[in-house]
Protein backbone atom coordinates (compact mmCIF):
# COMPACT_ATOMS: atom_id res chain seq x y z
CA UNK A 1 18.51 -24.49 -8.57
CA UNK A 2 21.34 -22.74 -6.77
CA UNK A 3 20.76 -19.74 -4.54
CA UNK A 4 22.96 -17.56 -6.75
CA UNK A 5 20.44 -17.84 -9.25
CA UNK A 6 17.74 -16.02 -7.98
CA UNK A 7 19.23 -12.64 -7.47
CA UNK A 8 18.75 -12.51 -11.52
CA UNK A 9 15.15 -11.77 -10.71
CA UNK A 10 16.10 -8.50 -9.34
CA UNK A 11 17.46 -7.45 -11.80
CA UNK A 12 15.14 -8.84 -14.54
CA UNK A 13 12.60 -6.94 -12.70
CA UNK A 14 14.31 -3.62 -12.24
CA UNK A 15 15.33 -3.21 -15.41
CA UNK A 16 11.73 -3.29 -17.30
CA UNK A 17 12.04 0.18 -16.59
CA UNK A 18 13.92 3.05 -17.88
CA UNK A 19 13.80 6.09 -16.09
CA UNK A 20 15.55 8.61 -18.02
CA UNK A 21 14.43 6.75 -21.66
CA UNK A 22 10.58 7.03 -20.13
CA UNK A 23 10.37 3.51 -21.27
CA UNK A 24 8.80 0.97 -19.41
CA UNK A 25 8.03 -2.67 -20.54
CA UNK A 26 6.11 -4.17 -17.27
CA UNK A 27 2.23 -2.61 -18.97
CA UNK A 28 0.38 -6.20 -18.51
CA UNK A 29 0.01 -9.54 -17.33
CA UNK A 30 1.73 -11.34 -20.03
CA UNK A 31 4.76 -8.78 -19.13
CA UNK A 32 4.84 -10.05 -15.57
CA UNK A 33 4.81 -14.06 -16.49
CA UNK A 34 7.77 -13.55 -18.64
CA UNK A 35 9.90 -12.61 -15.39
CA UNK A 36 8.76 -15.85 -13.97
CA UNK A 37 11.33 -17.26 -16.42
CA UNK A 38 11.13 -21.18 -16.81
CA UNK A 39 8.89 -21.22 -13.46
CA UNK A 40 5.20 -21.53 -15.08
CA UNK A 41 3.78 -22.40 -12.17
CA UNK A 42 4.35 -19.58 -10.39
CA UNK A 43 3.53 -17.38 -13.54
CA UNK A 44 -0.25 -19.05 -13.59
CA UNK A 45 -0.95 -17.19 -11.01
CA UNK A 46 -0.63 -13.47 -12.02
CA UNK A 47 -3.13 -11.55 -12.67
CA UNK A 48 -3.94 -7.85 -13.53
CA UNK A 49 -3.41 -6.39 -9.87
CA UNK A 50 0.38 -7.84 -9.81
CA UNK A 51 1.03 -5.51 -12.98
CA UNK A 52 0.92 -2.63 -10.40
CA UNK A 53 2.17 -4.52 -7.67
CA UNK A 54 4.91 -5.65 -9.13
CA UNK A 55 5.79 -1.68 -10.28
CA UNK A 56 6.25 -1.12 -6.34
CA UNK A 57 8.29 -3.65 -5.70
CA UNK A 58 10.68 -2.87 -8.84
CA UNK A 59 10.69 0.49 -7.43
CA UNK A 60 12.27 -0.82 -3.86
CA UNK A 61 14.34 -2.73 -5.77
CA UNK A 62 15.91 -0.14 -7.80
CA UNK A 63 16.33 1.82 -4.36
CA UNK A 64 18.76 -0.56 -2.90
CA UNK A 65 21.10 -0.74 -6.49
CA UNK A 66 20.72 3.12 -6.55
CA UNK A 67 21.68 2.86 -2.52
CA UNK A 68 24.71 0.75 -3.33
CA UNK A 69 25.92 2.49 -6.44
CA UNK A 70 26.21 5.46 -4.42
CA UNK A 71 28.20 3.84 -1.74
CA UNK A 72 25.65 3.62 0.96
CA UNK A 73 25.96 0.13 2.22
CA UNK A 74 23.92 0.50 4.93
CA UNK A 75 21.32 2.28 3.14
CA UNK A 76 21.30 -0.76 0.77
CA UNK A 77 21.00 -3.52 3.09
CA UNK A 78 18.12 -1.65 5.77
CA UNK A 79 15.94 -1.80 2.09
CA UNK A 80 16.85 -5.03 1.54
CA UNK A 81 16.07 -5.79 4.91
CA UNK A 82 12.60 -4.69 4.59
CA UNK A 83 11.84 -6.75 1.61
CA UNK A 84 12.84 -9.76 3.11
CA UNK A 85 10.44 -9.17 5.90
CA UNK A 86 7.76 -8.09 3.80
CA UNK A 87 8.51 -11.11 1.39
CA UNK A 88 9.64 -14.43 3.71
CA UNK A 89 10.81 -17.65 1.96
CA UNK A 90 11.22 -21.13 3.46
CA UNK A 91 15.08 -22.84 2.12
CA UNK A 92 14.21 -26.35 1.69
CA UNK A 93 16.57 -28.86 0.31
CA UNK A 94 15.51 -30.68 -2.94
CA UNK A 95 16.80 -33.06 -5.47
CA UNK A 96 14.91 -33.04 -8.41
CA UNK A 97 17.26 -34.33 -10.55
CA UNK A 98 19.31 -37.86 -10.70
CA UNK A 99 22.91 -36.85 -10.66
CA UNK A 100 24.41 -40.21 -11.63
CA UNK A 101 24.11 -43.50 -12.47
CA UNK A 102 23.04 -44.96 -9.33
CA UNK A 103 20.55 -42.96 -9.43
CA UNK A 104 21.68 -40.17 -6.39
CA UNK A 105 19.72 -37.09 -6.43
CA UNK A 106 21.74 -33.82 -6.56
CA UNK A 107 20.65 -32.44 -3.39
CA UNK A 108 20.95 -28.53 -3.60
CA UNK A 109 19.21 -25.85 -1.91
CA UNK A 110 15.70 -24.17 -2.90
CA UNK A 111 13.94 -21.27 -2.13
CA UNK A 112 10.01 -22.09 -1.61
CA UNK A 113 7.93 -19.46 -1.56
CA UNK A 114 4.32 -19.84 0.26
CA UNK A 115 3.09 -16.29 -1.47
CA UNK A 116 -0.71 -15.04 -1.24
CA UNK A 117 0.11 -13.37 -4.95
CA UNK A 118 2.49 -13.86 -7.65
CA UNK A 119 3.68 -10.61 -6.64
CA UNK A 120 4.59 -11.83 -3.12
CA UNK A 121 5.93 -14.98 -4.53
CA UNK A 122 8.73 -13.47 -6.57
CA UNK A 123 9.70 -10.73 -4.36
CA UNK A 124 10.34 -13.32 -1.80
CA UNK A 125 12.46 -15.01 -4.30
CA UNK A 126 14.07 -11.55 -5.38
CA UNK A 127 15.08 -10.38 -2.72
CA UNK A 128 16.87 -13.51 -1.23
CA UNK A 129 18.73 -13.97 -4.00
CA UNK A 130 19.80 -10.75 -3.94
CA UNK A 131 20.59 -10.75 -0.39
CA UNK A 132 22.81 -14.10 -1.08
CA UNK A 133 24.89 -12.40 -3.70
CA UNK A 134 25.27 -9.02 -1.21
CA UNK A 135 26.29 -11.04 1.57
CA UNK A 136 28.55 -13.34 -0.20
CA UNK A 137 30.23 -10.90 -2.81
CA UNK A 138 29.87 -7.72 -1.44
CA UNK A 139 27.23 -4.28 -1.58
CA UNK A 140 29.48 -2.88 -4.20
CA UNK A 141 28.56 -5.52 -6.33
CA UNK A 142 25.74 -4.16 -6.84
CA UNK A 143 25.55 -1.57 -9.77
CA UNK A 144 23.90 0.74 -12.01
CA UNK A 145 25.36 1.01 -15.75
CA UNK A 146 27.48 4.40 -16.26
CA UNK A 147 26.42 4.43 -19.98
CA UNK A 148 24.28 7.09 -19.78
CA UNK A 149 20.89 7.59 -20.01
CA UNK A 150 20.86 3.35 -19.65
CA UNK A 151 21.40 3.06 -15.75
CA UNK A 152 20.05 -0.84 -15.99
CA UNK A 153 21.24 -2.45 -13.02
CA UNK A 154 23.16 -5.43 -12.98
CA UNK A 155 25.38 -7.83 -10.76
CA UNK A 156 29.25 -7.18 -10.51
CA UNK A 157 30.89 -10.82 -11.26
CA UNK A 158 33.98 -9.60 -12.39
CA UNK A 159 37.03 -10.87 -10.58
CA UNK A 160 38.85 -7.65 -9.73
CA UNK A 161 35.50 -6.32 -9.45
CA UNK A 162 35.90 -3.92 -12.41
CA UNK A 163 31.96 -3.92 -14.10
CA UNK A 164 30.69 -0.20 -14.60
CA UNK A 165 28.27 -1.18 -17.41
CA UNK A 166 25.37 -3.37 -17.72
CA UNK A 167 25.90 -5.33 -20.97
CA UNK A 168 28.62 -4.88 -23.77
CA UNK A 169 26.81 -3.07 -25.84
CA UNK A 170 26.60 -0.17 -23.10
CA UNK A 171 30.18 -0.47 -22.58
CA UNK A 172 31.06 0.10 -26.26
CA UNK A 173 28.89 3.13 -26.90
CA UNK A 174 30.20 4.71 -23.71
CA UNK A 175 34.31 4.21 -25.20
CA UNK A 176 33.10 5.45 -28.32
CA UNK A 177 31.68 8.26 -26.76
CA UNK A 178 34.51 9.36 -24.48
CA UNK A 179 36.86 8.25 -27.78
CA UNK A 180 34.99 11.13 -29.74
CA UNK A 181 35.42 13.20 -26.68
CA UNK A 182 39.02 13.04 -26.06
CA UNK A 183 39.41 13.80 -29.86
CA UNK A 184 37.61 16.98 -29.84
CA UNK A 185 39.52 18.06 -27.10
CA UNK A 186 42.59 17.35 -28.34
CA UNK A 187 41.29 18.95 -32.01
CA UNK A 188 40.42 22.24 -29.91
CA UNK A 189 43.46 22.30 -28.04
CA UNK A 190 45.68 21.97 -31.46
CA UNK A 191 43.50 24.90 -32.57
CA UNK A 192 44.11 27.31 -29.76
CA UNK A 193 47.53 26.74 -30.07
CA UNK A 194 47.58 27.31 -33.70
CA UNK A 195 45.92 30.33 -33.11
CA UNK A 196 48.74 31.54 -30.08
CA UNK A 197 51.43 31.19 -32.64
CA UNK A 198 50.03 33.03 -35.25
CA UNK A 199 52.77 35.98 -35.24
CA UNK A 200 50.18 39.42 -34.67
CA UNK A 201 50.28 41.89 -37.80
CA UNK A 202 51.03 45.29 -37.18
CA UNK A 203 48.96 48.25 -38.72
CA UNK A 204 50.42 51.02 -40.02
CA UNK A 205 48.50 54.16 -40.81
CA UNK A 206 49.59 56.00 -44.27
């Protein structure tokens, strides 16, 4: 599993919430073992107190996307900082699986977490991988989607760095929306001038 994987648990994480929808999809402990992803293990362990633990974390999470979206890099990395204090992991090399016929193992790094919780066990995870894509991309990689009221978060992998929305579906509802906007203006502007070259009708009293 490479490194650049894990900073997808941020944003799995962050966005089981909506602010601005009130929607929020992280209400119970099956919730939380579907973040987990392919890594049952680690799921097994949740239990009803990482439902509101995990909220807090999510919350710290959001903060340093919010912290980069608005252009505060240093803002974004002192939170990020924290977590990874808060939330240690141990990189250990591992090679799980045979890479060719000889029977070589495809040594690549892994995070392994030594967590007291499952909370504590993916934040650590979380927030590594999401310090490994800052540090080796950039803070303003890190974004919130401009389709409004969305605001999901997401991971900027674009090569001139051009993302602004979280999935395509965002991005298409925000062009149709700014399409419909730029013809309204244009249909009011056609009518005010309309209206300015109306030639004005004198009255004449009998």
């Amino acid at each position: 599993m490479e490194l650049a994987y894990y900073s997808d648990y941020a944003v799995r994480l962050v966005n089981t919430e909506e602010p601005a929808r009130n929607k929020d999809t992280l209400t119970s402990v099956e919730a939380v073992r579907e973040l987990f992803g392919a890594n049952q293990q680690a799921a097994r362990r949740t239990t009803d107190a990482d439902v509101t633990r995990f909220r807090s974390v999510r919350a710290r999470l959001r903060a340093v996307f919010e912290a980069a979206d608005g252009g505060d890099e240093t803002l974004a990395v002192d939170l990020l900082n924290s977590l990874l204090l808060e939330f240690p992991v141990s990189p250990q090399i591992s090679g799980h699986d045979v890479r060719d016929e000889d029977g070589r193992p495809d040594w690549h790094m892994h995070l392994a977490d030594h967590p007291s919780n499952a909370t504590a066990g993916y934040a650590a995870i979380a927030a590594m991988g999401l310090a490994f894509h800052l540090t080796e991309h950039g803070v303003d990689r890190l974004g919130l989607c401009e389709a409004a009221p969305c605001r999901n978060a997401y991971l900027d992998t674009s090569t001139n760095r051009s993302r602004r929305y979280c999935s395509d579906r965002c991005a298409t509802r925000a062009n149709v929306a700014a399409y419909r906007a730029r013809k309204r203006e244009e249909a009011e502007r056609t009518g005010r001038s309309a209206e300015t070259a109306q030639p004005s009708t004198a009255v004449t009293d009998r």
